[in-house]
Protein backbone atom coordinates (compact mmCIF):
# COMPACT_ATOMS: atom_id res chain seq x y z
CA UNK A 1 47.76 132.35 153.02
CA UNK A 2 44.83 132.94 155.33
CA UNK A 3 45.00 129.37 157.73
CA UNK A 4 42.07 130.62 159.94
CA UNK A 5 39.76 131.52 156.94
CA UNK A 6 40.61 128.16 155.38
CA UNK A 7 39.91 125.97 158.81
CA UNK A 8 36.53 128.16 158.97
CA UNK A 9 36.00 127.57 155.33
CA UNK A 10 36.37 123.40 156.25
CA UNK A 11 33.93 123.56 159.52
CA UNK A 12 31.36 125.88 157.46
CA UNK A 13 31.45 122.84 154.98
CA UNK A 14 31.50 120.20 157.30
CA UNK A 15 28.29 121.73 159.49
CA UNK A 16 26.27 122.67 156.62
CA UNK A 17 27.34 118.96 155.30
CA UNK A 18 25.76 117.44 158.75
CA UNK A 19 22.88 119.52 158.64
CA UNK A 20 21.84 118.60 155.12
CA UNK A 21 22.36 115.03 155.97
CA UNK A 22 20.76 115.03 159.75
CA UNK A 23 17.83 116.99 157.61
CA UNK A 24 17.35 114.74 154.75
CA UNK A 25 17.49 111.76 156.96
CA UNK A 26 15.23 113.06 159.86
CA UNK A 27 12.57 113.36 156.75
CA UNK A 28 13.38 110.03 155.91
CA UNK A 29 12.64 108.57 159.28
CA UNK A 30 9.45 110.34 159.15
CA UNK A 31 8.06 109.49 155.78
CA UNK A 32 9.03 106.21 155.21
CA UNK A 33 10.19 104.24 158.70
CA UNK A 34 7.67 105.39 160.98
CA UNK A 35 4.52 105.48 158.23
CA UNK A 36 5.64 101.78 157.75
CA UNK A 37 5.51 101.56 161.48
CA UNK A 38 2.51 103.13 162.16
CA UNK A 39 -0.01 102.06 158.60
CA UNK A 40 -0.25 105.90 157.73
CA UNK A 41 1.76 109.22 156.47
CA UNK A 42 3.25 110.85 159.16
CA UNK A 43 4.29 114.53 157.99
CA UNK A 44 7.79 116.34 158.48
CA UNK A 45 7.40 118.57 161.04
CA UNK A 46 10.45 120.89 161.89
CA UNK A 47 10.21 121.98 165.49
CA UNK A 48 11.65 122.63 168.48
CA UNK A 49 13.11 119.43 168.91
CA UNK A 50 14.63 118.85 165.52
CA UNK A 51 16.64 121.79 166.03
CA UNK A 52 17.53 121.49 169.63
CA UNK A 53 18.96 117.88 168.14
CA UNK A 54 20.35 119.69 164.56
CA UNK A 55 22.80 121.67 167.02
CA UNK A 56 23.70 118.60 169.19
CA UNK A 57 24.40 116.28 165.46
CA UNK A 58 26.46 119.41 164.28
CA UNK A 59 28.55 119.95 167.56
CA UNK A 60 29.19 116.19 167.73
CA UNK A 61 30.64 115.71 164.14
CA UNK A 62 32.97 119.38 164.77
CA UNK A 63 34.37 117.69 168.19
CA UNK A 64 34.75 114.72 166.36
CA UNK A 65 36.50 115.95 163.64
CA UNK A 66 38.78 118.21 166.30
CA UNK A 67 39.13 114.90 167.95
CA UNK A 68 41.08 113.10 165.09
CA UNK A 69 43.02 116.36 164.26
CA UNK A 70 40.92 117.05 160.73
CA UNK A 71 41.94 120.80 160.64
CA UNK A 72 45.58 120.46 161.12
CA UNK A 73 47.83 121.15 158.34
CA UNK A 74 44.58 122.28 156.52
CA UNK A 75 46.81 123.49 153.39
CA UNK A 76 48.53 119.95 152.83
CA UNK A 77 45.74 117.23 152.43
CA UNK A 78 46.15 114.94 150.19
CA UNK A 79 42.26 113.99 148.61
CA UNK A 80 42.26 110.63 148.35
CA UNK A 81 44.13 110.23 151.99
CA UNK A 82 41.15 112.77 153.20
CA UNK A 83 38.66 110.72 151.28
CA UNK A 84 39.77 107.62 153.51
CA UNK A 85 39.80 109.27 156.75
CA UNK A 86 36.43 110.72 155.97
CA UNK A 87 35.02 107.51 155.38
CA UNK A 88 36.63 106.14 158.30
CA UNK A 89 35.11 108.95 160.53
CA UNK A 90 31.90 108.52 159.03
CA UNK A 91 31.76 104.97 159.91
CA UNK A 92 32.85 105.70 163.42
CA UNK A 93 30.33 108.45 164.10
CA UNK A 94 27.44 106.98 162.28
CA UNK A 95 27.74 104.24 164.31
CA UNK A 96 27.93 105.44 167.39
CA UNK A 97 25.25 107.81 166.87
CA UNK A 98 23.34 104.55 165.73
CA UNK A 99 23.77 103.42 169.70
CA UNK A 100 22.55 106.67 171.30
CA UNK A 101 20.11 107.94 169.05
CA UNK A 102 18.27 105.08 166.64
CA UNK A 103 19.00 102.06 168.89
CA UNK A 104 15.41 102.44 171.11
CA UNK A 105 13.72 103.54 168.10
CA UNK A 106 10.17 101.57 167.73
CA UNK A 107 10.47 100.36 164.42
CA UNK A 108 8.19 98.00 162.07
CA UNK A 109 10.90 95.20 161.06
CA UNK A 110 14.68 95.06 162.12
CA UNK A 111 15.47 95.39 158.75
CA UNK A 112 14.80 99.33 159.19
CA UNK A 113 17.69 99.77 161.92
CA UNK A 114 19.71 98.54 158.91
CA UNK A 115 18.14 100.90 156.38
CA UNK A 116 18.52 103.81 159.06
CA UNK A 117 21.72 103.42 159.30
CA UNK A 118 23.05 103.01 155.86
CA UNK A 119 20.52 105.93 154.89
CA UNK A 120 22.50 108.09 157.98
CA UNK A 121 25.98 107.00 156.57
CA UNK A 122 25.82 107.57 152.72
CA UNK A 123 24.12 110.15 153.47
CA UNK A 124 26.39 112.73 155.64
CA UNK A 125 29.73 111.20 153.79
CA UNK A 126 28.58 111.79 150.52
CA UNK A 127 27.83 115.34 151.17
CA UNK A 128 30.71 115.96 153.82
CA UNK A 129 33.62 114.07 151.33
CA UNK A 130 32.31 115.87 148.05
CA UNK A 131 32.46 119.38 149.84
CA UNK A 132 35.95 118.67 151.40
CA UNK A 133 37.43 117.49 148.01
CA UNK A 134 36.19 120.87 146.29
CA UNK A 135 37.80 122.92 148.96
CA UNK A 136 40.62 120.45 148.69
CA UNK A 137 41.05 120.58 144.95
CA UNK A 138 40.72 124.36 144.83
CA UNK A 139 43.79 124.35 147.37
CA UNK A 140 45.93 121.66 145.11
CA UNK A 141 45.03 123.74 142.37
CA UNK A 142 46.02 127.15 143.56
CA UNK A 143 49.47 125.53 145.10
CA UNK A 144 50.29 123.21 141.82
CA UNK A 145 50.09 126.53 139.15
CA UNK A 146 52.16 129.10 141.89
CA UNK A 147 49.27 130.91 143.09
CA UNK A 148 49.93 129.99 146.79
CA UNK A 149 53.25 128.12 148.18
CA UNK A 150 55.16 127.37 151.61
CA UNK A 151 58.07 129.79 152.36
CA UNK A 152 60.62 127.34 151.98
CA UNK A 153 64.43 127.45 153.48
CA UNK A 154 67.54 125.56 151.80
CA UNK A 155 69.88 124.24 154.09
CA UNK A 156 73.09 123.71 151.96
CA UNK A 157 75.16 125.27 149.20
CA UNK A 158 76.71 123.00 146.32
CA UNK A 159 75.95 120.91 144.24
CA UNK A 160 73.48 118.91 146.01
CA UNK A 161 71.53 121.98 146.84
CA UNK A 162 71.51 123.30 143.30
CA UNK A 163 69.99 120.61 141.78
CA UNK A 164 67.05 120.14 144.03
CA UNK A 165 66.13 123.60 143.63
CA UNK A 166 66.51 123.06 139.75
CA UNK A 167 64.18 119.74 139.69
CA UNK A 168 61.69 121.46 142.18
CA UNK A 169 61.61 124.71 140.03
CA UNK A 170 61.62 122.94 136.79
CA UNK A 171 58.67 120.91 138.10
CA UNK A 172 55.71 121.51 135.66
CA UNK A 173 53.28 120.91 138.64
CA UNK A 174 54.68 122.95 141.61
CA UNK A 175 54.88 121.06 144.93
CA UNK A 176 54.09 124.25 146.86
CA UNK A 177 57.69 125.72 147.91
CA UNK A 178 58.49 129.16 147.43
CA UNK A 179 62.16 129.14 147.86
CA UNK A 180 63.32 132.53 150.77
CA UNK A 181 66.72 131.84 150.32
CA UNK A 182 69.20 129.46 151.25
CA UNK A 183 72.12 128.80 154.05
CA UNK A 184 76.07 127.34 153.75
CA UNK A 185 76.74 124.88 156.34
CA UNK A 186 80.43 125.40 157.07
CA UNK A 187 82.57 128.00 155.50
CA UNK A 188 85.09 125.87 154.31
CA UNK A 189 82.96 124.36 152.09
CA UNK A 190 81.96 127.63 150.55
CA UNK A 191 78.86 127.82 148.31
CA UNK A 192 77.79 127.33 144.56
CA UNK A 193 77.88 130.47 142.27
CA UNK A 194 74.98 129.23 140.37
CA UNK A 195 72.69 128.77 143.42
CA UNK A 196 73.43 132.16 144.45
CA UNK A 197 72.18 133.61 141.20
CA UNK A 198 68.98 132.09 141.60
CA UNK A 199 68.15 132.44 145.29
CA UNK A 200 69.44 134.87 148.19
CA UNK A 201 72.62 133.88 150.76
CA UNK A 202 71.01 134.28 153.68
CA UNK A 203 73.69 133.17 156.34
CA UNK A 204 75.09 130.01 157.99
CA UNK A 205 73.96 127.45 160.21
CA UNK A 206 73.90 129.35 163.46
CA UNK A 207 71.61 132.29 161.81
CA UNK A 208 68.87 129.07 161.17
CA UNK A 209 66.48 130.24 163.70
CA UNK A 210 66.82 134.06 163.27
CA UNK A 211 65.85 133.40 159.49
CA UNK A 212 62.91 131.18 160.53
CA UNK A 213 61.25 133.38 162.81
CA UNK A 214 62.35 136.52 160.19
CA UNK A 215 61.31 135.10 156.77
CA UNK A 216 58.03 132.87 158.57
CA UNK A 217 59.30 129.69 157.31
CA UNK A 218 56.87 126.94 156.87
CA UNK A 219 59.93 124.21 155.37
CA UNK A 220 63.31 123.46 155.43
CA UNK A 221 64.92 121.31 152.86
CA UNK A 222 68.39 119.93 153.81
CA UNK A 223 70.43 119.71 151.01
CA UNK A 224 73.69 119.05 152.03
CA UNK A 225 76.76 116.88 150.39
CA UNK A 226 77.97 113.49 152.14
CA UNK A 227 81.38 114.86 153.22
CA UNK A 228 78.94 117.52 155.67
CA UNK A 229 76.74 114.84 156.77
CA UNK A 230 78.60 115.45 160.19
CA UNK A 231 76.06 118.34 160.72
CA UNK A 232 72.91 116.49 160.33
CA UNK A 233 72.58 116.21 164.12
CA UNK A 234 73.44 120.14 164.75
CA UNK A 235 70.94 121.08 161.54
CA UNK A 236 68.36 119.19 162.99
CA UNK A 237 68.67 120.35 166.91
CA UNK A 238 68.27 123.92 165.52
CA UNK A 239 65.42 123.08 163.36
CA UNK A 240 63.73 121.48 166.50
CA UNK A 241 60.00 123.48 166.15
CA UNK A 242 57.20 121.69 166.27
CA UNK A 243 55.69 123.64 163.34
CA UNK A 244 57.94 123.34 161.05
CA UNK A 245 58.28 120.32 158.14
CA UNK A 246 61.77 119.32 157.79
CA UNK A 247 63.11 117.20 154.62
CA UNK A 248 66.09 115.67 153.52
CA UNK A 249 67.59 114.52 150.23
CA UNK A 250 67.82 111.01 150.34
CA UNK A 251 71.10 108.73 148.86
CA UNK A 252 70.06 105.42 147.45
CA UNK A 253 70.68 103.50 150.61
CA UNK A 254 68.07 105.28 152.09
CA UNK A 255 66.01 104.81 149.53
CA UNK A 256 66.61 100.70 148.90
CA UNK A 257 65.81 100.94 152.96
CA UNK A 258 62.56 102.00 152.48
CA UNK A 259 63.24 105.25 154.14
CA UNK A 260 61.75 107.31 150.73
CA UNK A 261 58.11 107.39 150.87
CA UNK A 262 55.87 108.61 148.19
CA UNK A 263 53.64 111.69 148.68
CA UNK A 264 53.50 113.17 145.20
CA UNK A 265 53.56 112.03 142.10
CA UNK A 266 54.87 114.94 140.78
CA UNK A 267 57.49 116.15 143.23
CA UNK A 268 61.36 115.44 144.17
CA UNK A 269 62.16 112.43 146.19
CA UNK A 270 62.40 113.75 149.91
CA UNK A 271 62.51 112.15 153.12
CA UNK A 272 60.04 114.07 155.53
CA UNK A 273 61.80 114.09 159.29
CA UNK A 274 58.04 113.19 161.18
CA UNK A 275 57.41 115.66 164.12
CA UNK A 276 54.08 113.70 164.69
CA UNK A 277 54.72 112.37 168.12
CA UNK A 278 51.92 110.90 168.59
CA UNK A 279 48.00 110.49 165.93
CA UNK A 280 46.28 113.50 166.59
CA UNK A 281 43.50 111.39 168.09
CA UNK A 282 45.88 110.27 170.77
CA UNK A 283 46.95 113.51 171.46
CA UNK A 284 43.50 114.63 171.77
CA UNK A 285 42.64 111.71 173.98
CA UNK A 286 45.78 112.24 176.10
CA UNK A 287 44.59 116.09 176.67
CA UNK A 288 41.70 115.19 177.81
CA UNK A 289 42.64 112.65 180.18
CA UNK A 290 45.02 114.90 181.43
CA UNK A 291 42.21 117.74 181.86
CA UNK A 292 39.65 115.28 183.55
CA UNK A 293 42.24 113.48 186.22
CA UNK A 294 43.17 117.03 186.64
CA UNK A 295 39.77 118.31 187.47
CA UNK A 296 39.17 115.11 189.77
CA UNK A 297 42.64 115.57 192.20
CA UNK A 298 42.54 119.28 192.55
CA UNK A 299 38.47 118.86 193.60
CA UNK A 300 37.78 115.39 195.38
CA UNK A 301 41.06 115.29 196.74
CA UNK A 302 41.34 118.98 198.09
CA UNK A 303 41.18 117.97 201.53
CA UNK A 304 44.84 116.32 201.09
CA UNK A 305 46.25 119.97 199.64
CA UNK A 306 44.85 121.52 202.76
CA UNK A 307 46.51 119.19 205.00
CA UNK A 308 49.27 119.11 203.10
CA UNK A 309 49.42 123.26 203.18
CA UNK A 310 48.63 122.88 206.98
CA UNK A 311 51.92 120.49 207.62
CA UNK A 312 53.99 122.54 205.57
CA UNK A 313 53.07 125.68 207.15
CA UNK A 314 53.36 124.33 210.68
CA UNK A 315 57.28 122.31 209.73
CA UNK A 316 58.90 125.46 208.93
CA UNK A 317 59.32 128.65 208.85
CA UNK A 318 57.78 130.60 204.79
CA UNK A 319 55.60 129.77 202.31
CA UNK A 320 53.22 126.77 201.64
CA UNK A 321 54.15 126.44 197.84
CA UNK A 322 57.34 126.64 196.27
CA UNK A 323 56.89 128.50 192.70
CA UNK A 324 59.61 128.80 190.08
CA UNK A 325 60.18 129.26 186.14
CA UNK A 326 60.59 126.02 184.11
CA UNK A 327 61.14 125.79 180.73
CA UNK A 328 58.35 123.76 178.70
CA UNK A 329 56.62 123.10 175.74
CA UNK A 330 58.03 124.57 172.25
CA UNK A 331 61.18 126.35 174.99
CA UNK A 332 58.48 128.51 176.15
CA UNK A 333 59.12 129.55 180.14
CA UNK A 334 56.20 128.50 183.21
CA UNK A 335 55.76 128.73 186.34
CA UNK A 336 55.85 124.99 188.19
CA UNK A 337 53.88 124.95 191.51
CA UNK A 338 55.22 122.57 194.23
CA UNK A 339 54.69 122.33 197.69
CA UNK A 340 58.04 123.46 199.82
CA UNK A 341 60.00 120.76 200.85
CA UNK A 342 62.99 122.77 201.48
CA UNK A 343 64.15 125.57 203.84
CA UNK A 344 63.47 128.70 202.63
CA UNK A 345 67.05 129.87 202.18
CA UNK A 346 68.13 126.34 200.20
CA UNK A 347 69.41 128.32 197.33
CA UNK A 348 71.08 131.76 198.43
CA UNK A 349 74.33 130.53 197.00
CA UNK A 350 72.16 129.59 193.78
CA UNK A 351 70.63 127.00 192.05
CA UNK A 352 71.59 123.52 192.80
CA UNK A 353 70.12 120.13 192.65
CA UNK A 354 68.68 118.38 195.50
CA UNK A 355 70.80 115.35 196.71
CA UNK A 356 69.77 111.94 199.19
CA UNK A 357 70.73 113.46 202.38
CA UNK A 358 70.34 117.00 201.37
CA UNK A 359 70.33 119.40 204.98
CA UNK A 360 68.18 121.56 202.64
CA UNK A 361 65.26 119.43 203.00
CA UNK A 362 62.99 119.85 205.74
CA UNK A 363 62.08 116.79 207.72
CA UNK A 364 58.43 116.66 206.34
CA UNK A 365 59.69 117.80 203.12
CA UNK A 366 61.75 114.36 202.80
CA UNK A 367 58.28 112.56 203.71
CA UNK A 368 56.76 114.44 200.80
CA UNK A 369 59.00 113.83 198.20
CA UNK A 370 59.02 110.16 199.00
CA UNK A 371 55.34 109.80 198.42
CA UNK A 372 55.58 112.44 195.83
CA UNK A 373 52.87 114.69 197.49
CA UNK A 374 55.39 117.84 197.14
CA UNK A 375 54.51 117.95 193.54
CA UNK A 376 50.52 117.71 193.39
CA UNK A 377 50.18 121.15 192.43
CA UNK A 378 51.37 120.38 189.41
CA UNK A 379 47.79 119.22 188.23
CA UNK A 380 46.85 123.00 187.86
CA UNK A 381 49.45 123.13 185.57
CA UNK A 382 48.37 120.59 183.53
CA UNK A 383 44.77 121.63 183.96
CA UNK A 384 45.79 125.29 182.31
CA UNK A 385 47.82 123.38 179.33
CA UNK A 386 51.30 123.86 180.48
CA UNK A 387 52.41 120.44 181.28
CA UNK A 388 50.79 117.28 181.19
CA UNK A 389 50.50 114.07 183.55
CA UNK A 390 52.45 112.12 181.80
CA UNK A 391 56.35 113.56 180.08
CA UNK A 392 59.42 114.68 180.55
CA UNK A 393 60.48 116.58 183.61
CA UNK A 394 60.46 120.43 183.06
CA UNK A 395 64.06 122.04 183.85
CA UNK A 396 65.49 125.66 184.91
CA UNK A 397 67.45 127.56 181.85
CA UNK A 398 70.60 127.55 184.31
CA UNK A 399 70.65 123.17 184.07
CA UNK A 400 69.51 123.00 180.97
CA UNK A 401 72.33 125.63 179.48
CA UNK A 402 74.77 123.25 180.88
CA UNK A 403 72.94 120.07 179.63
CA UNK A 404 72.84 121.31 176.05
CA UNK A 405 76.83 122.01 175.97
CA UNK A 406 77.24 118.29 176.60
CA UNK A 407 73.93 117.08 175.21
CA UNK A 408 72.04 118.92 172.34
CA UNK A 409 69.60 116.72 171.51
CA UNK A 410 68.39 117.82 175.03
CA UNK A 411 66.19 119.89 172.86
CA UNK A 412 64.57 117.32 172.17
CA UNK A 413 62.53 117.21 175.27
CA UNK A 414 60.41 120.45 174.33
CA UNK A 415 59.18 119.00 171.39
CA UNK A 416 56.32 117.79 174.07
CA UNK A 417 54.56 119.06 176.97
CA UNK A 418 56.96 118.23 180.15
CA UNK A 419 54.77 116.24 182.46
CA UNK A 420 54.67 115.40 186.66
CA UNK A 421 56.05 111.95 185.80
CA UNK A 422 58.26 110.51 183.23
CA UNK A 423 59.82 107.33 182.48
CA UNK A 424 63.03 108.76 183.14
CA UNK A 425 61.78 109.92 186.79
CA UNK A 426 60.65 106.04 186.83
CA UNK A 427 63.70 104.46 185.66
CA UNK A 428 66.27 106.60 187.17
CA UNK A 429 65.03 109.03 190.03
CA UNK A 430 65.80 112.52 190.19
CA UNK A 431 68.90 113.73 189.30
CA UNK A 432 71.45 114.97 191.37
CA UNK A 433 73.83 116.49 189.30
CA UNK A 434 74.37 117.35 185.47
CA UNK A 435 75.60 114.08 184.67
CA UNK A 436 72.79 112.34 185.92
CA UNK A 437 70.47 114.27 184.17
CA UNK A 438 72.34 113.32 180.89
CA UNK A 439 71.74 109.72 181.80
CA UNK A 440 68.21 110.42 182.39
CA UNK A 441 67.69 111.99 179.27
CA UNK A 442 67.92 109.01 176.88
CA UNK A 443 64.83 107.56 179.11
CA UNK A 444 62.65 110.84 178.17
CA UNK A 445 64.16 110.60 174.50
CA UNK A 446 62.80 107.27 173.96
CA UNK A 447 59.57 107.86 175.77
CA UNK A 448 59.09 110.87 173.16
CA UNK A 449 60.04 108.39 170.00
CA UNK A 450 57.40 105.91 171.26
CA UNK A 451 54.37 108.15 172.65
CA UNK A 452 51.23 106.20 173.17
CA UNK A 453 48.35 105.98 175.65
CA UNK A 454 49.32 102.67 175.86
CA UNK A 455 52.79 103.63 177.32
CA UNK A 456 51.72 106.44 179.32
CA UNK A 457 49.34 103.91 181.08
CA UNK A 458 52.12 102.07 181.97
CA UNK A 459 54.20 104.46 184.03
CA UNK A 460 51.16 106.10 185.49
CA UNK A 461 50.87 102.48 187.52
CA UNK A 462 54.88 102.28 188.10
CA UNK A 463 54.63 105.97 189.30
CA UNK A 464 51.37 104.75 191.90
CA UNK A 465 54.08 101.64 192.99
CA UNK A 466 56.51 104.29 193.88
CA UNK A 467 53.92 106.77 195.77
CA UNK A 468 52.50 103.28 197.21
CA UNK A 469 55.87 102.22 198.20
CA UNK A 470 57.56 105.81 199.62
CA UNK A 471 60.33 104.64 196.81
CA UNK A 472 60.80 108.69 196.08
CA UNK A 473 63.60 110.98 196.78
């Protein structure tokens, strides 16, 4: 499967979908609103401007579309859901193209703004929703008769395991998994003969993310029985990737709770684990906030860094900033940017956590840190994409190595970018020792569960009380 080709495939369709319409409607405007406005036939004429403003209609819808996260999971859309959203975005766009572009238009009655404006909508969603169900039908087509499928990985090994794979095969429709293999849980438990037969023994729990990475696994089913439902927790921590779609057999509790939602007719009864965090519009949004505060500190407020760099310089003895590897989004390493607060030589006997009346904090580095000015560098980090304003505090490999021994679901925390303030850093402070971070971490955990713009909002002003208030440390 081609993911790029199919994406371009969607934006070809969607352009040539706002062209046609912006076209069709531009000769509209032309042959019937403004020769009612002006008692005579005023003639199409496609020049310079029309096209200047065909390129500005066509790069509105695309960001638009980007916006509201259109192209994601391009291979799994279902048509009617699509249908909906395209509608929706239709109505949203048409609208507020309405306000920009038609509003000051001289017009014969007011009865033509509504005319232009239902002419504008049926027009681009009837052309942009029929090409995006073909492509979308072709898809559904090509993935219900075994043409095209998600490499799919089994967690589990009995009896449970064996007949999912036997409803899901026997499926006359195909639901799109292409089975790689599948994985025992525990030893003890051993593994059905029949399954085996059927699909490779790949390995055991602890191989999970070797396999993933090997076999380019798109889905894991877990299949397990209820005397190994000790593992979910361990299953799931290793399956923590972003990109992957996770599923679980459900027992009929979980399905009397609601907890079984429909998204086939034709295939099994699965749970999907969501690793949306937050609407792809809200991410979007929450990007670009991040990139436009960022662009605002590091420029209108460069005079503070070069005071700032100035003071540091002048308190003591090395370097202005303080640069070291973090771990962030999806476990990937960075480099965090801070300016020093401590004495160059803090950490010859190796890393350790910063305490109230450390001796390894320089006396303007204590200032700093109290109106949190050590870690403004941080917005070129978050202007370059590798942390963002608002999220969990990025950690070194050493601390987090010990975390995870104690805490798994630490893991947890990468499922986002980490940010320059968090609710844990709001609620509890920073850390001073392992333990402390632990106690921290159910803060970030629940700020991840409940992501919103709304939220982050909220401990952007708590985080301004502390600067405010030199309540830092």
């Amino acid at each position: 499967m081609n993911k790029k080709l199919q994406v371009l495939k969607y934006i070809f369709a969607d352009v040539f979908s706002a062209t046609i319409a912006w076209t069709l409607f531009y000769s509209f405007r032309k042959l019937y609103i403004e020769s009612e406005k002006y008692g005579k036939s005023v003639p199409v004429i496609f020049d310079s401007h029309f096209y200047r403003g065909l390129l500005i209609i066509s790069v509105f819808w695309l960001f638009l579309y980007i916006l509201t996260g259109t192209y994601k999971n391009i291979y799994r859309k279902s048509r009617l859901r699509e249908v909906g959203q395209t509608l929706l975005i239709s109505v949203i766009g048409v609208i507020i193209l309405f306000f920009i572009l038609l509003l000051d238009d001289q017009i014969q009655s007011y009865k033509n703004y509504y005319q232009s404006i239902l002419t504008l909508f049926f027009l681009h969603f009837g052309f942009t929703a029929t090409l995006r169900f073909i492509l979308s039908s072709i898809t559904n087509y090509r993935i219900h008769n075994r043409i095209m499928g998600f490499n799919t990985l089994l967690v589990g090994s009995n009896k449970n395991a064996l007949n999912l794979y036997t409803e899901m095969q026997s499926q006359v429709k195909s639901s799109g998994n292409r089975f790689i293999g599948f994985v025992h849980v525990d030893n003890k438990n051993g593994y059905s003969q029949e399954l085996i037969k059927n699909i490779p023994h790949l390995g055991e729990l602890n191989d999970l993310k070797k396999l993933i990475d090997q076999h380019d696994i798109e889905e894991v089913i877990i299949a397990i029985e209820s005397f190994e439902h000790d593992n979910i927790g361990k299953i799931v921590n290793e399956l923590d990737n972003g990109k992957l779609i996770i599923k679980v057999i459900p027992d009929m509790y979980d399905i009397l709770s609601g907890s079984v939602k429909m998204t086939s007719i034709f295939g099994a009864a699965l749970i999907e684990i969501s690793r949306e965090i937050m609407p792809a519009w809200e991410q979007s949004l929450k990007r670009i906030f991040d990139i436009c505060v960022s662009i605002f500190v590091l420029t209108l407020f460069s005079w503070v860094y070069i005071i700032v760099a100035i003071a540091v310089k002048l308190n003591s003895k090395g370097p202005i900033f303080y640069s070291h590897e973090r771990i962030g989004w999806h476990g990937k390493p960075f480099m965090i940017h801070k300016f020093r607060s401590m004495y160059t030589d803090a950490e010859k006997m190796g890393p350790a956590l910063s305490s109230k009346h450390d001796p390894r904090i320089t006396p303007l580095g204590r200032f700093l840190r109290k109106v949190r000015l050590d870690e403004i560098p941080q917005f070129y980090n978050v202007l370059i994409g590798e942390m963002s304003i608002v999220g969990p505090r990025p950690e070194r490999q050493f601390f987090i190595d010990q975390i995870v021994q104690k805490a798994p679901h630490y893991k947890h925390l990468h499922k986002v970018r980490p940010g320059i303030t968090s609710w844990g850093q709001v609620k509890y402070g920073y850390a001073e020792n392992v333990d402390e971070m632990i106690a921290r971490l159910k803060y970030d955990i629940i700020y991840i569960e409940n992501m919103s713009l709304g939220i982050d909002l909220k401990i952007l002003i708590y985080t301004a009380l502390i600067v405010v208030q030199g309540r830092g440390k």
